[in-house]
Protein backbone atom coordinates (compact mmCIF):
# COMPACT_ATOMS: atom_id res chain seq x y z
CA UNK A 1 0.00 0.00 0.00
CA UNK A 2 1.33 3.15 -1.03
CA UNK A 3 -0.23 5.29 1.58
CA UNK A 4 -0.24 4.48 5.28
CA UNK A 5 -1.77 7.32 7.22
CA UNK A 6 -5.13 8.59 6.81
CA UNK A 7 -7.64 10.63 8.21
CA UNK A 8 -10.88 9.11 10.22
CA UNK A 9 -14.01 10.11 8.33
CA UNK A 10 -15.93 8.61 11.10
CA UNK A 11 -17.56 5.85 12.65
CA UNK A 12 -20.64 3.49 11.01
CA UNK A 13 -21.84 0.09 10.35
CA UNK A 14 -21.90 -1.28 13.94
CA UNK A 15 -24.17 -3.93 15.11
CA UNK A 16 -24.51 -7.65 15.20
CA UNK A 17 -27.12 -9.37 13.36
CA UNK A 18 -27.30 -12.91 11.55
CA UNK A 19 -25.17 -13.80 8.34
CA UNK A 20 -28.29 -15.25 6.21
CA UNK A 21 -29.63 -11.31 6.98
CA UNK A 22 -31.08 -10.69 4.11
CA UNK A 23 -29.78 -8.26 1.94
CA UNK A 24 -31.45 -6.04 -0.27
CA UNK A 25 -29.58 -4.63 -2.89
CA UNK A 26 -28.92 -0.73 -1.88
CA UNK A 27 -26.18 0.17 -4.30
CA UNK A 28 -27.35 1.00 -7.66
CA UNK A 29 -25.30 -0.98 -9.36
CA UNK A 30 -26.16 -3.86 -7.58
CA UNK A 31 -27.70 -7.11 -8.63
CA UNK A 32 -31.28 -8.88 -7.01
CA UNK A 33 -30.88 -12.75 -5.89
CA UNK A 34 -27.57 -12.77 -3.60
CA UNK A 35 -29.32 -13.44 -0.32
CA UNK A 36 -29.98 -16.91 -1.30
CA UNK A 37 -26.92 -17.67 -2.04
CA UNK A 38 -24.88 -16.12 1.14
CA UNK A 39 -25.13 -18.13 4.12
CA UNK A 40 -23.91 -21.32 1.75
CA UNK A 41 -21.24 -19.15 0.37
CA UNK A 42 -20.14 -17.25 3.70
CA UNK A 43 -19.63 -20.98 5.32
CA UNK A 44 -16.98 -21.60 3.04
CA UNK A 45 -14.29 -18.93 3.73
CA UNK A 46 -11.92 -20.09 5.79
CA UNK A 47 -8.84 -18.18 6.85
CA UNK A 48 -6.67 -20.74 7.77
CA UNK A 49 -6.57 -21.80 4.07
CA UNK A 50 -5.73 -18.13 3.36
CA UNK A 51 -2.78 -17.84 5.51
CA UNK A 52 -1.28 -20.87 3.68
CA UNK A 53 -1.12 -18.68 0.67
CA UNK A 54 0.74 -16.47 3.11
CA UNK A 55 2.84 -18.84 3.91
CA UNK A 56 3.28 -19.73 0.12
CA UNK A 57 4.13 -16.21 -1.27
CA UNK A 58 6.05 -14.42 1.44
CA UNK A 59 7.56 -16.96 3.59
CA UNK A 60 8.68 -19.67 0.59
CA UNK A 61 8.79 -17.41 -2.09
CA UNK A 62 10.26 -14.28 0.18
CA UNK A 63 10.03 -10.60 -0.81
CA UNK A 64 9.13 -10.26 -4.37
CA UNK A 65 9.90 -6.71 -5.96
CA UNK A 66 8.60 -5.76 -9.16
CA UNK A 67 10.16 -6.70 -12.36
CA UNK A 68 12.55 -9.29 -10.01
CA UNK A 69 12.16 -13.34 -11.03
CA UNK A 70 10.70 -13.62 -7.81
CA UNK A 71 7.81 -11.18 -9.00
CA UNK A 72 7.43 -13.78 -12.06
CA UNK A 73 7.15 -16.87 -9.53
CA UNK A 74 4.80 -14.99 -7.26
CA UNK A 75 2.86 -14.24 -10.09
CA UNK A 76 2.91 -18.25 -11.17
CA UNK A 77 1.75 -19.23 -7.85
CA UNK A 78 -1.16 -16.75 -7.88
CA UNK A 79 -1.99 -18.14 -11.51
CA UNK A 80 -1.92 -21.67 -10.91
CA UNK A 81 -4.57 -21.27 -7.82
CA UNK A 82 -6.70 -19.36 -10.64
CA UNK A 83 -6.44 -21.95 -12.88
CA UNK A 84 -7.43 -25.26 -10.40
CA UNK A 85 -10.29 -23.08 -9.29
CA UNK A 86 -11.54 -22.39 -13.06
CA UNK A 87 -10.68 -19.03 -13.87
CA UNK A 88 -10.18 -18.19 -17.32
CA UNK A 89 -5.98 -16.31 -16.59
CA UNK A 90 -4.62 -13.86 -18.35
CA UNK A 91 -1.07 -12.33 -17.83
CA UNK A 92 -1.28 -8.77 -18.57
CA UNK A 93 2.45 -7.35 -19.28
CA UNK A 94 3.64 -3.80 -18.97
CA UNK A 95 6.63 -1.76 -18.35
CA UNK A 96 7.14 0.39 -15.41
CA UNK A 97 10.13 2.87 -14.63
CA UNK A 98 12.26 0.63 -12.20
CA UNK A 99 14.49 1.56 -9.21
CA UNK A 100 18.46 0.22 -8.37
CA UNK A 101 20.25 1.22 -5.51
CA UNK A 102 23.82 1.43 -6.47
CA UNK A 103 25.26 3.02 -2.69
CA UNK A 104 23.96 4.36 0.03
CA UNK A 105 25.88 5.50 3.19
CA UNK A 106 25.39 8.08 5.85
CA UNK A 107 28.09 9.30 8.61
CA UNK A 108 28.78 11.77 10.93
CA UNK A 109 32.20 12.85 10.42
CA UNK A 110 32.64 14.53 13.84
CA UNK A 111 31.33 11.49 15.38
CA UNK A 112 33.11 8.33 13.71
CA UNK A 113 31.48 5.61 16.27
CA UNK A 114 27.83 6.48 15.17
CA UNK A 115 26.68 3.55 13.62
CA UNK A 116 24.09 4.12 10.77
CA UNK A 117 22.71 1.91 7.95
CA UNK A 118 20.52 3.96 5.82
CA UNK A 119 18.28 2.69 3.12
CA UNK A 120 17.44 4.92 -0.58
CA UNK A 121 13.80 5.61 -0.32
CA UNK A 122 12.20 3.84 -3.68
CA UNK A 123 12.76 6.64 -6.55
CA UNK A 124 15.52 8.87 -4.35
CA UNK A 125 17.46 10.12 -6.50
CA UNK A 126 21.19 10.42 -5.92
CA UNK A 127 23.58 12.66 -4.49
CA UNK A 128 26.61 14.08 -6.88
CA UNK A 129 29.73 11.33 -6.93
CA UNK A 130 31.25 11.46 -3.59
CA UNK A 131 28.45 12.24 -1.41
CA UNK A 132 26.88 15.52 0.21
CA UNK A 133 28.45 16.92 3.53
CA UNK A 134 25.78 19.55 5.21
CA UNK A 135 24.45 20.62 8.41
CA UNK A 136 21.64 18.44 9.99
CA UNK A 137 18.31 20.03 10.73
CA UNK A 138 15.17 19.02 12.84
CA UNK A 139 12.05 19.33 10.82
CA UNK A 140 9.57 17.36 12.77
CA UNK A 141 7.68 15.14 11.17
CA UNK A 142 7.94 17.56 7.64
CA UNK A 143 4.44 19.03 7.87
CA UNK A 144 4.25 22.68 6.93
CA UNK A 145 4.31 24.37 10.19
CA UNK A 146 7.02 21.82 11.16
CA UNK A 147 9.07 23.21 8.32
CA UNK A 148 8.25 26.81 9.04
CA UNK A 149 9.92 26.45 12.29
CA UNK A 150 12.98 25.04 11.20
CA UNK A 151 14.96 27.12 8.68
CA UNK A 152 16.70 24.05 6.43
CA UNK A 153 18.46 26.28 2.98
CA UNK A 154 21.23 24.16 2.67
CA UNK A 155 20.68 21.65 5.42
CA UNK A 156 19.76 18.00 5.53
CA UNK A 157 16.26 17.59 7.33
CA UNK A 158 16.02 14.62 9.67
CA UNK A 159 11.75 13.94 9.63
CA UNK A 160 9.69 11.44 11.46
CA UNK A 161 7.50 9.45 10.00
CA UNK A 162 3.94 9.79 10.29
CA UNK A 163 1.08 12.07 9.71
CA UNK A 164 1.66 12.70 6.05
CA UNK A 165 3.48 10.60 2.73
CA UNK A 166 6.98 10.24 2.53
CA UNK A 167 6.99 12.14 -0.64
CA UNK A 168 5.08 14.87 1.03
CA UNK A 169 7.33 15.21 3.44
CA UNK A 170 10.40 15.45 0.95
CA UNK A 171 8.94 17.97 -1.08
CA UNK A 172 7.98 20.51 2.07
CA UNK A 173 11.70 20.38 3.22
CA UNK A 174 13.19 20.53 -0.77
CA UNK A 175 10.38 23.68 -0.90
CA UNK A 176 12.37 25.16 2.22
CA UNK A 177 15.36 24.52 0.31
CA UNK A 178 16.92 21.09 1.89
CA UNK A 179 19.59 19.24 0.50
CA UNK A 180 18.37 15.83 1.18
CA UNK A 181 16.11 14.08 3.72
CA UNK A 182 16.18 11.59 6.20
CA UNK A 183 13.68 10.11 7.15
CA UNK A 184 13.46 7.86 10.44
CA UNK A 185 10.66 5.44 12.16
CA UNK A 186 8.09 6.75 14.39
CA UNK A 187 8.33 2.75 16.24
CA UNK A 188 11.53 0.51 16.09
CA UNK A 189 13.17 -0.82 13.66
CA UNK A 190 14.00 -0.09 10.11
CA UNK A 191 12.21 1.49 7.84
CA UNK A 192 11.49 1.35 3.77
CA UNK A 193 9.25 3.66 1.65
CA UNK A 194 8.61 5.50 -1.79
CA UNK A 195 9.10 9.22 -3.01
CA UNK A 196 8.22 10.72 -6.20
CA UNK A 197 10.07 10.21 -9.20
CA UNK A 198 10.14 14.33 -9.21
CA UNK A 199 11.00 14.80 -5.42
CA UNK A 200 14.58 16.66 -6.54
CA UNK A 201 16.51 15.62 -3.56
CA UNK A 202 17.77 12.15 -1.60
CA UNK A 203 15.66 10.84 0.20
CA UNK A 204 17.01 7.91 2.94
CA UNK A 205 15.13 6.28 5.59
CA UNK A 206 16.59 5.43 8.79
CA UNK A 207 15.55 3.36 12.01
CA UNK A 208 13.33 4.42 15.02
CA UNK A 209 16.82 4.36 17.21
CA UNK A 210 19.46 6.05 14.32
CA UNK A 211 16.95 8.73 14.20
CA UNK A 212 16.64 9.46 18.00
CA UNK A 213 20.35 9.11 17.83
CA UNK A 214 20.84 12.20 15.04
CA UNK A 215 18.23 14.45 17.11
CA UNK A 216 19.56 14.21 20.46
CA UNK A 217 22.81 15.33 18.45
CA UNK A 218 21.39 17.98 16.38
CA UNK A 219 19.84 19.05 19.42
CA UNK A 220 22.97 19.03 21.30
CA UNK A 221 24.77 21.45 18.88
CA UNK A 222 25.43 21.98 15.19
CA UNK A 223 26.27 18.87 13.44
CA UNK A 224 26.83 17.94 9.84
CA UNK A 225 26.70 14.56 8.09
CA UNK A 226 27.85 13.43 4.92
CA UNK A 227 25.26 11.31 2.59
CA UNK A 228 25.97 9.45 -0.07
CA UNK A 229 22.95 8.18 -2.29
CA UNK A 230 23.73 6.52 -5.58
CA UNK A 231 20.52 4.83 -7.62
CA UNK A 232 20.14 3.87 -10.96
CA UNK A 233 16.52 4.23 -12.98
CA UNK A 234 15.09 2.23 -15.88
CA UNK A 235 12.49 0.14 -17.75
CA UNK A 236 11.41 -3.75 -16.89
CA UNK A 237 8.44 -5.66 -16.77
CA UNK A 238 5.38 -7.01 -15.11
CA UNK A 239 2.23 -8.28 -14.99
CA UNK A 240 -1.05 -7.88 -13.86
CA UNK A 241 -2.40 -11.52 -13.53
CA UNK A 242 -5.94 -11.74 -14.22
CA UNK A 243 -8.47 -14.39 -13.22
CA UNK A 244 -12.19 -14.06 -15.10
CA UNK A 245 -15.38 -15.86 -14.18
CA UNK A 246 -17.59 -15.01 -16.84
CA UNK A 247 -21.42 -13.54 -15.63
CA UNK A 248 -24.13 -15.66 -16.40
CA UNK A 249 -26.90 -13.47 -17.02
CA UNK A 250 -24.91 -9.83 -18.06
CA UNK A 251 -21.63 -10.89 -18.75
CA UNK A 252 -20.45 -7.56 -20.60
CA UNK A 253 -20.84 -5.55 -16.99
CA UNK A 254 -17.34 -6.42 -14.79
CA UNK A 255 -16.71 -6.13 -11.08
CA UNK A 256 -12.97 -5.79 -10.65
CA UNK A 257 -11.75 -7.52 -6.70
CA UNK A 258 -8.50 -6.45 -6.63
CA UNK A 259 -5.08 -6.73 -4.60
CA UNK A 260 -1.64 -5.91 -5.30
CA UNK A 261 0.90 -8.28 -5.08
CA UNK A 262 4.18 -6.92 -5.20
CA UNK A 263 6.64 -5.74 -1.84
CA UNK A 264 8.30 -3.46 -1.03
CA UNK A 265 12.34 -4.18 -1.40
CA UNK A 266 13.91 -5.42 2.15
CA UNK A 267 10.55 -6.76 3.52
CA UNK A 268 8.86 -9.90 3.30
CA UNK A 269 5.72 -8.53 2.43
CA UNK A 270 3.47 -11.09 4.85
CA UNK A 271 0.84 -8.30 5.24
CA UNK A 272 1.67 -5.56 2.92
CA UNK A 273 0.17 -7.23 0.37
CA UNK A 274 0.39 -10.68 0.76
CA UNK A 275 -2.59 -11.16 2.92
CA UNK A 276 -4.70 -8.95 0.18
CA UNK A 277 -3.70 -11.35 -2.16
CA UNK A 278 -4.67 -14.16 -0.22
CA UNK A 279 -8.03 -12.51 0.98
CA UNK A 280 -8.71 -11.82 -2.52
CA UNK A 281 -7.80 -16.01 -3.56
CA UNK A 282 -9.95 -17.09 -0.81
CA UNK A 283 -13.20 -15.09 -2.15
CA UNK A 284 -12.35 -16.32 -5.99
CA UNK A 285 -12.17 -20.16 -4.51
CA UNK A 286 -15.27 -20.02 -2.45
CA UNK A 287 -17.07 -18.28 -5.59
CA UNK A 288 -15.51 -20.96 -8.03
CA UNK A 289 -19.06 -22.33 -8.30
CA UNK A 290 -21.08 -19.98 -7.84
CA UNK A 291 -23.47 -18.38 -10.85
CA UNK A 292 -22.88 -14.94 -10.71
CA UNK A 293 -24.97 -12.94 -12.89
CA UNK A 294 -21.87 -10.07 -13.55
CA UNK A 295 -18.73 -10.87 -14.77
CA UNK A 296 -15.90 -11.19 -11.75
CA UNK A 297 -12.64 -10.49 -12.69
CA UNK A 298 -10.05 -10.90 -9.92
CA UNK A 299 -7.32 -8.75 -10.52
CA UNK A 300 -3.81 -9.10 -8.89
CA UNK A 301 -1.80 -6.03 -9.85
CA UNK A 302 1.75 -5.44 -10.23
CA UNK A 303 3.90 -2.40 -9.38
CA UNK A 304 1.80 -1.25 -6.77
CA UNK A 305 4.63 -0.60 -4.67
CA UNK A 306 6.17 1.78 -7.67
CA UNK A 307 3.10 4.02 -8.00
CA UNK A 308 0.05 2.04 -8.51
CA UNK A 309 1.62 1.14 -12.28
CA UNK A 310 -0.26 -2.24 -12.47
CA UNK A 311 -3.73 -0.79 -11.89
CA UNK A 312 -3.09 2.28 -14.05
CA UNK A 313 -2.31 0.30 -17.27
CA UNK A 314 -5.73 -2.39 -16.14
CA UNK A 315 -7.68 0.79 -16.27
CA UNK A 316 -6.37 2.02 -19.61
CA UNK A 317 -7.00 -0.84 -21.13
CA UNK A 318 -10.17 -1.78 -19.67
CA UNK A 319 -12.10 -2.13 -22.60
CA UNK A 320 -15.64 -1.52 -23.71
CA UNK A 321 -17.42 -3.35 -21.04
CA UNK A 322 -18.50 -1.35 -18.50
CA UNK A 323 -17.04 -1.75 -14.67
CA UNK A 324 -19.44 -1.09 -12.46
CA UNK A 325 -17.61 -1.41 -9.47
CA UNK A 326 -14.24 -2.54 -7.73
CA UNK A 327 -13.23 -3.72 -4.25
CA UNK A 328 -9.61 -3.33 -3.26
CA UNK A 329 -7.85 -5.59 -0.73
CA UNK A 330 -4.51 -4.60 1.16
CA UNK A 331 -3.40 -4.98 4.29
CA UNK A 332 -6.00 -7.88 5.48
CA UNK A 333 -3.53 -9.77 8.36
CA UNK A 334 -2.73 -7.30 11.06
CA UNK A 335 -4.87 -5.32 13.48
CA UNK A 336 -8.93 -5.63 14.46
CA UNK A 337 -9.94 -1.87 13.16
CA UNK A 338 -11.01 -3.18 9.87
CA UNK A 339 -11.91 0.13 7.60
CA UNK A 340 -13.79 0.73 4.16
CA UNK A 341 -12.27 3.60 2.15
CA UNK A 342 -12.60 5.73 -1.01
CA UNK A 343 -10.89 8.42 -2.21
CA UNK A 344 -12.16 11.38 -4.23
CA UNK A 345 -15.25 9.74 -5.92
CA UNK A 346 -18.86 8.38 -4.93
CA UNK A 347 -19.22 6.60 -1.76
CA UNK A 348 -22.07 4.46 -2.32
CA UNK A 349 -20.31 1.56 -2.87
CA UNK A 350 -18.76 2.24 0.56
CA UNK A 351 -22.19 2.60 2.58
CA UNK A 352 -23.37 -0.24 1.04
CA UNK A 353 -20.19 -2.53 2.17
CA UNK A 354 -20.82 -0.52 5.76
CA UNK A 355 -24.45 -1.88 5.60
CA UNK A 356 -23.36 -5.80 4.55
CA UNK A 357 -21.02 -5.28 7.34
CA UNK A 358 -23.38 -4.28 9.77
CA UNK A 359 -25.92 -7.18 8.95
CA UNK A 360 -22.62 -9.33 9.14
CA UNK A 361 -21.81 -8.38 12.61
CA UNK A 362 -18.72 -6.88 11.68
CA UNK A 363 -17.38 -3.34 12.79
CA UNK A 364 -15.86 -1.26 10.15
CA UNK A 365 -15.12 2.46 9.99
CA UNK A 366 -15.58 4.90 6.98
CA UNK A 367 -12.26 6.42 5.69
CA UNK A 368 -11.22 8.81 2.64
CA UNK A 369 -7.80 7.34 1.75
CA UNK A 370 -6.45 7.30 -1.63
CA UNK A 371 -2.77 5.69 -2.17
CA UNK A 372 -4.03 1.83 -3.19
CA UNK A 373 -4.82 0.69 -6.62
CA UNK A 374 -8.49 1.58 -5.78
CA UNK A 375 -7.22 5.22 -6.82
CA UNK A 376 -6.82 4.15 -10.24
CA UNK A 377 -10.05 3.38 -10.62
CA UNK A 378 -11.80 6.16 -9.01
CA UNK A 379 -10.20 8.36 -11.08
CA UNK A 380 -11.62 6.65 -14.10
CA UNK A 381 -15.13 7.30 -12.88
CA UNK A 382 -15.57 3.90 -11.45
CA UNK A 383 -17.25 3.51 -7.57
CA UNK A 384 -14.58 1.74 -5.16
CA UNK A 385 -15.14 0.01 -2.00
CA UNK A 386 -11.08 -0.41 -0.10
CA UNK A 387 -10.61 -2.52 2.77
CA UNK A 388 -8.12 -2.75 4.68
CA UNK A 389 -6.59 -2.43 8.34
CA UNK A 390 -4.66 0.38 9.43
CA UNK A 391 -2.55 -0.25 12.36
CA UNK A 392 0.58 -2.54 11.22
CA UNK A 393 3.70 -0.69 12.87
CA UNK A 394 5.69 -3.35 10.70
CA UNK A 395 4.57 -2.99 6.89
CA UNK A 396 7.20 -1.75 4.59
CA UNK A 397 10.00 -3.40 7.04
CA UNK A 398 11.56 -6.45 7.49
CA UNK A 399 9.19 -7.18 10.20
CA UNK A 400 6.71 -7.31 8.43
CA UNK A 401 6.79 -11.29 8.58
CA UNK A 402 4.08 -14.28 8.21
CA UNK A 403 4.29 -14.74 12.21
CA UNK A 404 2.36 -11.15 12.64
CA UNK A 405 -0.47 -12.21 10.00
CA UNK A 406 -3.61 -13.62 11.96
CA UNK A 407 -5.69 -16.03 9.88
CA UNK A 408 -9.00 -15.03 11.89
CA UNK A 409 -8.22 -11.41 10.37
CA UNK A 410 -8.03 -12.88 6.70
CA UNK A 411 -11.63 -14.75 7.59
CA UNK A 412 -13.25 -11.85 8.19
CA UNK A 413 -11.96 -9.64 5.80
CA UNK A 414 -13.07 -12.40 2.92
CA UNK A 415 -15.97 -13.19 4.37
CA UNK A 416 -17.34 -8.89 3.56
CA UNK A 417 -15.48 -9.26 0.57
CA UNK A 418 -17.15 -12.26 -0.58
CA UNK A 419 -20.77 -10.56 0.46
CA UNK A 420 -20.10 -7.34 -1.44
CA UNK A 421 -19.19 -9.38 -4.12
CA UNK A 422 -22.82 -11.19 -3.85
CA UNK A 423 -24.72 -8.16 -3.86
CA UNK A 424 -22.98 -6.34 -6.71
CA UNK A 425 -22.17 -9.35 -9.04
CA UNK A 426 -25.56 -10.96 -7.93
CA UNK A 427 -26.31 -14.90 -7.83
CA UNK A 428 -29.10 -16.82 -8.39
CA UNK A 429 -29.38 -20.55 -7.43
């Protein structure tokens, strides 16, 4: 997930009632006849068959970057579970602008024992040959009135994370005339993340203890560091892979469920997006049989990680059917607040997930977050539903492991996904 803080929009959809509720359609795009089939379906899910897709991608497989062969066998795995469940697969191949790190080093000349391993924030771009000595500044956590308070012309801004995007952050201390960034982790250990491709200056991201380590010495005096960023740009490929269960009574409208399934370099990936992948396997396998009347097309994107790449080029090329809807999955594994987000568009879509929740028994908040691939497709006009929980400390790190996923998490989150899916695809028996 590309964006990892967001702002509560408030509170709905509480309440416990039965799962064979039934549920009139309330969205207008929805279809009549998916009550019948939803207490058979819902029985199905099971999350303990999700997290072994967990296990398969990011624990056996390991991190799997874009455009890396471990991208391609992530994207086999994903294709062969299509397949034995009767999905009609397609690989969709495209090219996105690709990311090296070449060097990246950080020291504090004045202060030789301070240990620091750095890492390039994805799409940094790097410092002259030879590195970039300058005076270290505190810049809080790089909002505006945090950088109005800290004069940084010439200076190297050391920012918490938290409260805003990385890349927002970079480009309010390059704005106030900073040399380069670091970025450090609001909880311990390291930390990994993306800038723009136009952010202008490094960008490195630093542990929850290096950083406390630079500001008590900034604090303590002037300081300077010398950075050294070296990163390398370019073309490769990768693929959406694309599972289609064709409707059986208006086959030309689409419903897109979609996940991304690529990590972030460094981290395993177990919940960021592994466990939307899963999720989203789970729902295609317990609605292998079922006769919706919409088409389904379960959509596993690629390059998520680089800028939502994979779910750009699915929306350009969409084709003439009309998609009437799409439900985004990341970040299913880790934490109880379970939320249902859009971004700019309509949020019908949204209430009517918060209803199907409600009459599920499960609690969900309403959020406005863009920053998944559900932004793709909201900006093409179509109406989103996102779910996905907020409160992983570990996602974009190397802690973010299969050990913190919890398979009861993945259960729920399929079985709303799998409802939705019901009610906007419709099934008749």
């Amino acid at each position: 997930m590309t964006l990892r803080r967001c702002i509560a929009f408030g509170p709905t959809a509480a309440g416990i009632l039965a799962a064979a509720a039934v549920l009139a359609p309330a969205w207008p795009g929805a279809v009549a006849g998916a009550a019948a089939a939803l207490p058979d379906v819902l029985s199905q899910v099971s999350g303990r068959r999700a997290y072994e897709h967990v296990l398969a991608l990011s624990q056996r497989i390991g991190p799997h970057v874009a455009g890396t062969p471990e991208d391609r066998t992530s994207g086999e795995y994903i294709a062969r579970r299509l397949t034995d469940d009767g999905y009609v697969v397609e690989w969709q191949e495209f090219q996105f602008p690709f990311f090296a790190v070449r060097a990246v080093a950080l020291t504090v000349p004045a202060s030789p024992s301070v240990a620091l391993h750095p890492h390039a924030m994805l799409y940094s771009p790097s410092t002259a040959d030879g590195g970039i000595t300058a005076e270290l500044a505190d810049a809080g956590i790089g909002r505006p009135e945090d950088i109005r308070g800290a004069p940084l012309a010439g200076k190297i801004a050391l920012i918490q994370r938290g409260s805003i995007l990385f890349r927002e952050k970079a480009k309010n201390a390059a704005d106030a005339g900073a040399v380069a960034v670091l970025i450090y982790n609001s909880t311990p250990g390291d930390l990994f993340g993306v800038v723009s491709r136009d952010t202008g200056i490094p960008v490195v991201a630093l542990s929850g203890a290096e950083g406390l380590q630079l500001l008590d010495l900034a604090h303590s005096g002037p300081v300077r560091v010398h950075l050294n960023v070296q990163t390398e740009t370019g073309q490769r490929a990768t693929w959406n892979i694309i599972g289609t269960k064709p409707g059986t009574r208006d086959p030309h409208r689409v419903l897109v469920v979609g996940a991304h399934r690529d990590t972030v370099e460094g981290a395993p990936g177990a919940n960021d997006n592994t466990s939307g992948v899963a999720t989203a396997l789970e729902v295609a396998e317990v609605l292998r049989r079922a006769p919706l009347a919409l088409t389904v097309r379960f959509t596993f994107f690629g390059a998520e990680e680089s800028g939502l790449y994979g779910s750009d080029y699915y929306v350009q090329h969409m084709g003439p059917d009309p998609v009437v809807g799409m439900v985004n999955l990341d970040m299913e594994g880790v934490g109880d607040r379970l939320e249902l987000a859009w971004d700019r568009g309509s949020d019908a879509l949204v209430r009517s997930a918060a209803r199907i929740a409600d009459r599920l028994g499960i609690p969900v908040t309403m959020q406005r977050s863009p920053g998944s691939d559900h932004q793709s497709f909201e900006r093409a006009g179509v109406p989103v539903v996102f779910l996905f929980r907020p409160d992983d400390p570990y996602y974009d790190t190397p802690k973010d492991t299969v050990d913190r996923v919890e398979p009861r998490l993945l259960e729920v989150s399929a079985r709303l996904a799998t409802a939705i899916v019901l009610e906007v695809a419709g099934a008749r028996r």
